[in-house]
Protein backbone atom coordinates (compact mmCIF):
# COMPACT_ATOMS: atom_id res chain seq x y z
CA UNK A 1 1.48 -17.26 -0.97
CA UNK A 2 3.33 -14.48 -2.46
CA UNK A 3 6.55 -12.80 -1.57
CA UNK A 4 6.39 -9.08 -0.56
CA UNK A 5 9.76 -8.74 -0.26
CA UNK A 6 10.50 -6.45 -3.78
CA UNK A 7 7.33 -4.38 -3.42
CA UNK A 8 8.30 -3.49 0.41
CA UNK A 9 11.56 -2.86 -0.66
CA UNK A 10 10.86 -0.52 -3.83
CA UNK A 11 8.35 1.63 -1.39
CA UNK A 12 11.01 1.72 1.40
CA UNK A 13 13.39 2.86 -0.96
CA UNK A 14 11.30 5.70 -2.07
CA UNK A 15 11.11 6.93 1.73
CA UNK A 16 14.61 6.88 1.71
CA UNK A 17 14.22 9.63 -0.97
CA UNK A 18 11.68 11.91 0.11
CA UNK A 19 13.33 15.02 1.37
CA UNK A 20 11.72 16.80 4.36
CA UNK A 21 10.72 19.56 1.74
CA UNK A 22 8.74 17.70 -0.11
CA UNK A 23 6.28 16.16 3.02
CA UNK A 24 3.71 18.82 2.29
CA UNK A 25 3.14 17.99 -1.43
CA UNK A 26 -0.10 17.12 -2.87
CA UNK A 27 -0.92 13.14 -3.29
CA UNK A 28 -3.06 11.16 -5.60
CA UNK A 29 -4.79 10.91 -2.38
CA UNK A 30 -7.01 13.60 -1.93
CA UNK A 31 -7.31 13.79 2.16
CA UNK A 32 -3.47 13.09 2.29
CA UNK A 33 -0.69 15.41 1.93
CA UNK A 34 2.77 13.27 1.24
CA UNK A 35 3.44 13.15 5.26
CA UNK A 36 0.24 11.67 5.86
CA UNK A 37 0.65 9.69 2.98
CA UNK A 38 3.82 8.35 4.84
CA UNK A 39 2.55 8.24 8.00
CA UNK A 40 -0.18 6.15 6.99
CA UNK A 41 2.44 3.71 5.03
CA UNK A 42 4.27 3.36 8.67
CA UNK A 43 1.01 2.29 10.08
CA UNK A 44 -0.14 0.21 7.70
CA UNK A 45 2.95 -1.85 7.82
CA UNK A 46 2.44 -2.45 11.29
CA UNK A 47 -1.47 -3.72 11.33
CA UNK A 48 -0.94 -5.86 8.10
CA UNK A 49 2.82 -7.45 9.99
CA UNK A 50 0.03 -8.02 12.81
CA UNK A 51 -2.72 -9.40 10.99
CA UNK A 52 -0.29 -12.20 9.25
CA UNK A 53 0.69 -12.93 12.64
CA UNK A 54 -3.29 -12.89 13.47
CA UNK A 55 -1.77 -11.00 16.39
CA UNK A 56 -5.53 -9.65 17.06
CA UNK A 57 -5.25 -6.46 19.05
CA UNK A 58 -5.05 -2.53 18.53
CA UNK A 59 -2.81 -2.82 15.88
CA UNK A 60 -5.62 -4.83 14.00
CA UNK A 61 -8.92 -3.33 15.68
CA UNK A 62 -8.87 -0.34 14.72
CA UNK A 63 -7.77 1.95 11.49
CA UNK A 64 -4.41 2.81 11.42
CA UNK A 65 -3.54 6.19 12.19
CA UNK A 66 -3.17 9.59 9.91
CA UNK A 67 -1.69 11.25 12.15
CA UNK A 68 -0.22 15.18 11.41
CA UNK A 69 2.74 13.34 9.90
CA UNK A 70 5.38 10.52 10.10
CA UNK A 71 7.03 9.98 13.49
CA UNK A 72 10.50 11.09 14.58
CA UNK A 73 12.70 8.11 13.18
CA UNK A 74 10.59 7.34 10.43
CA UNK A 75 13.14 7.12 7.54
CA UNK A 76 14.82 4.02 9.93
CA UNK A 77 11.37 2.51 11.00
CA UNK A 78 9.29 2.69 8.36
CA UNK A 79 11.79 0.97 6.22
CA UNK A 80 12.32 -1.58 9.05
CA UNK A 81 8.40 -1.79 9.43
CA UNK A 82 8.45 -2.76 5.88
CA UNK A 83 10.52 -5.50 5.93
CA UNK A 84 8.89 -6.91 9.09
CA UNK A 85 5.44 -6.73 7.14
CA UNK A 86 7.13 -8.65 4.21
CA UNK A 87 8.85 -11.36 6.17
CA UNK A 88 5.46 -11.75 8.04
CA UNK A 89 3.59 -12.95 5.16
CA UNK A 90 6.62 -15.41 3.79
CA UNK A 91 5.13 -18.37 6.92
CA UNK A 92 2.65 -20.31 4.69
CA UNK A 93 0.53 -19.61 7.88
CA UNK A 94 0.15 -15.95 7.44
CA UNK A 95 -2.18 -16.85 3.86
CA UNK A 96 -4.54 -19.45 5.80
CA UNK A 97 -7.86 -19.33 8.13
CA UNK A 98 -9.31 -15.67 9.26
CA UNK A 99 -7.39 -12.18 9.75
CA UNK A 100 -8.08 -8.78 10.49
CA UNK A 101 -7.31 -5.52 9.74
CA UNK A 102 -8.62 -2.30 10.65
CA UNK A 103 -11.58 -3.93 12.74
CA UNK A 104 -12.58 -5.76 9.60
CA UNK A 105 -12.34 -9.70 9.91
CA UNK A 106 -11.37 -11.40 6.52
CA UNK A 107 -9.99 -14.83 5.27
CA UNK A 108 -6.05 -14.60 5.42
CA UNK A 109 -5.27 -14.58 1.72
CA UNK A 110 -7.29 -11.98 0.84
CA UNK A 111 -5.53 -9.95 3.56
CA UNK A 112 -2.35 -10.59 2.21
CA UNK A 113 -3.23 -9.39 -1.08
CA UNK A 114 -4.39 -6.05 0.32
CA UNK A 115 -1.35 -5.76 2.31
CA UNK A 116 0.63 -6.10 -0.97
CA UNK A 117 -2.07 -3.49 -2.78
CA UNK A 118 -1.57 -0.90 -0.41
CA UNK A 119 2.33 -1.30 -0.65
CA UNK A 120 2.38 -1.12 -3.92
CA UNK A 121 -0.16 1.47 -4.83
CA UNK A 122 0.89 3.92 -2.41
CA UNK A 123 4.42 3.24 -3.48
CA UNK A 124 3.30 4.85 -6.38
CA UNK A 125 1.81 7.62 -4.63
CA UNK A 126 4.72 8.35 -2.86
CA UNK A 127 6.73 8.42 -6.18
CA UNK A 128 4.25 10.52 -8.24
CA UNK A 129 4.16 13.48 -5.43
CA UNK A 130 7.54 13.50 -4.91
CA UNK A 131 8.52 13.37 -8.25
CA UNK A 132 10.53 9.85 -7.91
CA UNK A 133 10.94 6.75 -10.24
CA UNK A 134 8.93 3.87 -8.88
CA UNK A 135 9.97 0.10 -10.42
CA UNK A 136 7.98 -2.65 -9.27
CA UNK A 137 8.63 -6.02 -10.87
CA UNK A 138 5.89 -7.20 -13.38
CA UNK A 139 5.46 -10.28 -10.90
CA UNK A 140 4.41 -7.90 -8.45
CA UNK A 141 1.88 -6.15 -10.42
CA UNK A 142 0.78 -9.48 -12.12
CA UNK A 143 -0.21 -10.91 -8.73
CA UNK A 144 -2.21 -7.40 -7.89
CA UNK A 145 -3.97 -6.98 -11.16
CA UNK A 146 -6.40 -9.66 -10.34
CA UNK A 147 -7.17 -8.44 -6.97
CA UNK A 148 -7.78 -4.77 -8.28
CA UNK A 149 -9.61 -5.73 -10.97
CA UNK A 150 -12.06 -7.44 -8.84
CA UNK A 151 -12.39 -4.24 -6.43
CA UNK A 152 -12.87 -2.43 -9.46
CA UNK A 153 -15.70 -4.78 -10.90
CA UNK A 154 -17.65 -3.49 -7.89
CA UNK A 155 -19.59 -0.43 -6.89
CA UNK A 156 -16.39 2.31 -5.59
CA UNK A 157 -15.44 1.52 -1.79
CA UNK A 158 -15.17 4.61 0.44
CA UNK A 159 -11.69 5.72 1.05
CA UNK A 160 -10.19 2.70 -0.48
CA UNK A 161 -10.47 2.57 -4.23
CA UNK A 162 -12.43 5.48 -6.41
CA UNK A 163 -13.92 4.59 -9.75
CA UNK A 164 -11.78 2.71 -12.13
CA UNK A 165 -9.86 5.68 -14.76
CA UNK A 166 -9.81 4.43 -18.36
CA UNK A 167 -6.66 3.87 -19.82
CA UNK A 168 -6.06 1.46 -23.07
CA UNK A 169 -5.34 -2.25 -22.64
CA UNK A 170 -1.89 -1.80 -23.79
CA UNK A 171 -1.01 0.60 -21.07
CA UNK A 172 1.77 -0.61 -18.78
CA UNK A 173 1.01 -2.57 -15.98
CA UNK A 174 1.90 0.01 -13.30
CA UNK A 175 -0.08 2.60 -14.89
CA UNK A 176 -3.51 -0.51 -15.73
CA UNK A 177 -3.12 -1.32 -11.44
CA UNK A 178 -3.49 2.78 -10.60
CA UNK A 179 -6.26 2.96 -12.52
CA UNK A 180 -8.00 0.00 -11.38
CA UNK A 181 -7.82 2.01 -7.90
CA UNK A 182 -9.54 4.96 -9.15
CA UNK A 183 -5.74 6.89 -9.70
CA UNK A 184 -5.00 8.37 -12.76
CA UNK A 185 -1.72 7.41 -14.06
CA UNK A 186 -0.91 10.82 -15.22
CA UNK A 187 -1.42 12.53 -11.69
CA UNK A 188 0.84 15.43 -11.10
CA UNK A 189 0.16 17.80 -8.24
C-alpha cells in the first residue's frame, strides 16, 4: 500500500497554477494540448478513485475522456478529484483482489501503482508546458521507478509509455521516471 496523498497534492497544486493562457500550450504528450492534458488528469482521477473502490461501472469501463478541454469548475474539482483518488487508495482494500480501469481488468496493486504513475508523470507534464516547478518527494518516485522500469523493459505500449529516452544513471530521479515513460526530461515546447 502506498500513500498518494503528496503526489495528488503536488499535481493539484500545479492546476492551481496554470493560467487560462497557457491551456493551449504544447505537452510532452503529443495528441494533448495542456487542456486536454488537464482534462484527462480530471478524468483519470475519477476512474482510478472508482477502481480502488472496485466501483465497476462507466467510470471504469471505458477510457476516460479527452474531451476539447477541462470542465467549467475544474480548478475546484480537479483538485477535489485528486484528493478523493488519494484517500481511495489509503483502505488496505483498495491494493487487494481484481480492479479495472479503462475496460481493462487487473489485480488491485498493480492498479494502484498506475494510478500513482499517471499522477505523477503527468504532474510533470503539466509543469514542463506550463513552465512550473514540479517537487515530488523521492518516496514518491522511489515507489514508481520500479513500476516504470518494468513497462520500460517491455516492447513500447500504445498511448501509454513511448520508448525509454537515455539519460545517465546519475540523473535525478524525476528526470530517470520521465524517461522510463518514453519523455525526455529536457522537453520544452
Amino acid at each position: 500500500m502506498i500513500d498518494m496523498t503528496k503526489a495528488c497534492d503536488a499535481t493539484s497544486q500545479l492546476l492551481g497554477q496554470v493560467s487560462d493562457d497557457q491551456l493551449g500550450a504544447a505537452t510532452p504528450c503529443p495528441d494533448m494540448d495542456l487542456s486536454a492534458l488537464i482534462a484527462h488528469i480530471g478524468g483519470l482521477a475519477l476512474a482510478f478513485e472508482a477502481a480502488a473502490r472496485k466501483n465497476f461501472g462507466p467510470l471504469t469501463d471505458t477510457p476516460p475522456e479527452m474531451g476539447d478541454g477541462p470542465e467549467d469548475g475544474w480548478r475546484t474539482a480537479y483538485p477535489a478529484r485528486l484528493a478523493g483518488l488519494a484517500q481511495a487508495w489509503q483502505d488496505p482494500a483498495a491494493w487487494d483482489g481484481m480492479s479495472r480501469a479503462g475496460g481493462i481488468d487487473f489485480p488491485a496493486d498493480l492498479g494502484g501503482m498506475i494510478a500513482l504513475t499517471e499522477v505523477v508523470v503527468h504532474g510533470w507534464d503539466v509543469a514542463v508546458a506550463a513552465g512550473l516547478r514540479y517537487d515530488v518527494d523521492d518516496d514518491v518516485l522511489t515507489a514508481v521507478l520500479p513500476h516504470v522500469s518494468a513497462f520500460a523493459a517491455e516492447d513500447p505500449v500504445e498511448g501509454l509509455f513511448a520508448a525509454p529516452v537515455p539519460v545517465p544513471d546519475d540523473a535525478p530521479l524525476l528526470h530517470r521516471v520521465v524517461a522510463l515513460t518514453g519523455r525526455d526530461p529536457a522537453w520544452a515546447g
